[in-house]
Protein backbone atom coordinates (compact mmCIF):
# COMPACT_ATOMS: atom_id res chain seq x y z
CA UNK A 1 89.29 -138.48 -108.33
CA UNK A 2 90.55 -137.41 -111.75
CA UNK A 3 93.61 -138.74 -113.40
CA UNK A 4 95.43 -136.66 -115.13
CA UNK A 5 98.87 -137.09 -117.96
CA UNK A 6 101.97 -135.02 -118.02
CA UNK A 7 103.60 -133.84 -120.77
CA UNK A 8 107.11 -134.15 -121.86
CA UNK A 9 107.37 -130.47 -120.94
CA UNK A 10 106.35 -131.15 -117.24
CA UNK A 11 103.15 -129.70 -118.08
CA UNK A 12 99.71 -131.06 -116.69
CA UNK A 13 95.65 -129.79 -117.14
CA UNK A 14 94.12 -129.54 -113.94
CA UNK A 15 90.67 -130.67 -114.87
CA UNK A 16 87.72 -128.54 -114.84
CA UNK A 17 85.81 -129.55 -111.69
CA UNK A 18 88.58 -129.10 -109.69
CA UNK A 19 89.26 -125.51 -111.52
CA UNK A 20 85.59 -124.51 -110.66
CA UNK A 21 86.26 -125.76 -107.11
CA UNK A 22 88.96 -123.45 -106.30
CA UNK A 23 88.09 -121.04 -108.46
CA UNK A 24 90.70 -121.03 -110.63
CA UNK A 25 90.85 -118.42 -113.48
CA UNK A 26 92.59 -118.82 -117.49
CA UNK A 27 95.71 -116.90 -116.65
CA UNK A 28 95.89 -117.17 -113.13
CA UNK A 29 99.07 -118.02 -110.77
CA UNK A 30 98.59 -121.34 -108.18
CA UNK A 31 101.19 -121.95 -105.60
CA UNK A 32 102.23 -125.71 -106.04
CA UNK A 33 103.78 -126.39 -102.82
CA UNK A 34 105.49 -130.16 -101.87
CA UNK A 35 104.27 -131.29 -98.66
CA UNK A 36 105.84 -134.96 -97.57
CA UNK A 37 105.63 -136.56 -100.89
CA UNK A 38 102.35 -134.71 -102.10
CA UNK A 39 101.91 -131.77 -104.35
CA UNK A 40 99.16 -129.20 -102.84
CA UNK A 41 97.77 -126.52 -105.22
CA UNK A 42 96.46 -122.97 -103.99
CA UNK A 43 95.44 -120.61 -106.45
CA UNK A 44 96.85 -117.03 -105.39
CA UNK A 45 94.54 -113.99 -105.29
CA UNK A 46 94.37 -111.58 -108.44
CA UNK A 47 95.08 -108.53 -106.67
CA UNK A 48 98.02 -109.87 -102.86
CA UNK A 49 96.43 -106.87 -100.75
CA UNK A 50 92.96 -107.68 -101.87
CA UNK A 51 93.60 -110.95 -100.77
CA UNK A 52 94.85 -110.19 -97.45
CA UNK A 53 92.17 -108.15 -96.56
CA UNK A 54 90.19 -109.22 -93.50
CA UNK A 55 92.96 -111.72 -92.25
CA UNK A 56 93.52 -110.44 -88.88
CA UNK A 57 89.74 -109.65 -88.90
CA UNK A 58 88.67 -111.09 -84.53
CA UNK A 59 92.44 -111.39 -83.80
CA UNK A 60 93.94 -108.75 -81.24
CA UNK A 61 94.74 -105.38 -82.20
CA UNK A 62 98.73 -104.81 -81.20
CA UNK A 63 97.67 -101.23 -81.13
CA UNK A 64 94.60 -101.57 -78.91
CA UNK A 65 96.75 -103.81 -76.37
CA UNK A 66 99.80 -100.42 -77.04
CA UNK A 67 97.30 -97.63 -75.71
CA UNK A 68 96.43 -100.06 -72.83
CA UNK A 69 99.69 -100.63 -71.59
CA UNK A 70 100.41 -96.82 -71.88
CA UNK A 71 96.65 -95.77 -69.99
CA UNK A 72 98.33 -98.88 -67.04
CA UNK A 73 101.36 -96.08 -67.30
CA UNK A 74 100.06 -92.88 -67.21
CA UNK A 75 97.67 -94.07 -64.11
CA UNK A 76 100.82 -94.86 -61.86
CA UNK A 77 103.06 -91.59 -62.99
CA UNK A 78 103.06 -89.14 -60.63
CA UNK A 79 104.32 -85.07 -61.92
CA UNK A 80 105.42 -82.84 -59.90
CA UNK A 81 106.69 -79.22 -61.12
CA UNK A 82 108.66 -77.11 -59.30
CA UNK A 83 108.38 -73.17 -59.67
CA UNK A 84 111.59 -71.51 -58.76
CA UNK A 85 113.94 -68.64 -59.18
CA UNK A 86 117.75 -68.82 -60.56
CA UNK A 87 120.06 -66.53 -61.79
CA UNK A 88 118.51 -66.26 -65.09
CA UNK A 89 115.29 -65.44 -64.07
CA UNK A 90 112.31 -68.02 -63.13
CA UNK A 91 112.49 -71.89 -64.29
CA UNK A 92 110.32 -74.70 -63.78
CA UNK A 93 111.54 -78.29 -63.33
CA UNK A 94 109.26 -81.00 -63.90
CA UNK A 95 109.54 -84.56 -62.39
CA UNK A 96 107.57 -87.49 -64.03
CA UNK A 97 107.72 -90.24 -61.82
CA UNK A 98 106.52 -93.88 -62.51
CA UNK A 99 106.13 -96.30 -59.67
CA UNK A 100 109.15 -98.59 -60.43
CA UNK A 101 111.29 -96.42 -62.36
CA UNK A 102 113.86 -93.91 -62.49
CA UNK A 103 112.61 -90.61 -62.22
CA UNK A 104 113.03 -88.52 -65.31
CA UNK A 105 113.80 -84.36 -64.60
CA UNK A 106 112.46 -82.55 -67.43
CA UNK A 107 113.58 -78.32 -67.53
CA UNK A 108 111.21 -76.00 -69.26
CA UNK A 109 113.24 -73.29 -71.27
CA UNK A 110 112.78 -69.92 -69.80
CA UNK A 111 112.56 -66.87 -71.74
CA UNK A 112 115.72 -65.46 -69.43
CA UNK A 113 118.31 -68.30 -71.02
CA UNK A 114 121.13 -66.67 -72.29
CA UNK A 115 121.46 -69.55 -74.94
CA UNK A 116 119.94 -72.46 -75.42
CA UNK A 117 121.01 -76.00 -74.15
CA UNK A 118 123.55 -73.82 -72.21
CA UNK A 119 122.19 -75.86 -69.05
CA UNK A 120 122.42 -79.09 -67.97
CA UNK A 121 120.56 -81.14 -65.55
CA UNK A 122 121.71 -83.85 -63.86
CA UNK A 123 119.40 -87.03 -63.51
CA UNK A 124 118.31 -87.55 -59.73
CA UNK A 125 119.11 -91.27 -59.58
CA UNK A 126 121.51 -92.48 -61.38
């Protein structure tokens, strides 16, 4: 294990072997972190995103687990969309159902709206 001197500056050489070790390049930043009462070097990539790369490489994907979770979903909605006939000509109401949930009433515009947003639907459970 190599001793090494420090200056009056605070200033130390890390010796070669250990240099080569962590590869360790002239010019290059090292973390110096205090752990208890030891002082742990870690050189820090040239290039952060470089460096990251590959990290999460055989951990689970957050997305992956996302579009399962919404598949489980879809499976156990259940649509149903009625045709009918108002004042304003025909309409169709659609009702997504999910087992579990409120029921949410969705109104397809109709070319026969006087406006739009001029109609409002009120949820079926409240």
């Amino acid at each position: 294990m190599p001793v090494v001197k420090m200056s009056s500056k605070g200033q130390t050489v890390i010796p070669i072997e250990i240099r080569k070790k962590l590869g360790i390049k002239p010019g290059q930043q090292v973390n110096l972190a205090l752990v208890d009462d030891k002082a742990f070097i870690t050189p820090l990539p040239q290039d952060p995103i470089k460096g990251l790369r590959g990290i999460l490489k055989g951990k689970p994907s957050m997305a992956q687990a996302l579009v399962e979770e919404r598949k489980q979903q879809v499976e156990g909605e259940e649509e149903i969309t009625l045709n009918f006939t108002s004042q304003h000509g025909p309409n169709f109401l659609t009702i997504i159902r999910n087992s579990g949930t409120t029921p949410s009433l969705t109104r397809q515009p109709s070319d026969h709206d006087p406006a739009p947003d001029s109609h409002y639907i009120q949820p079926l459970v409240e």
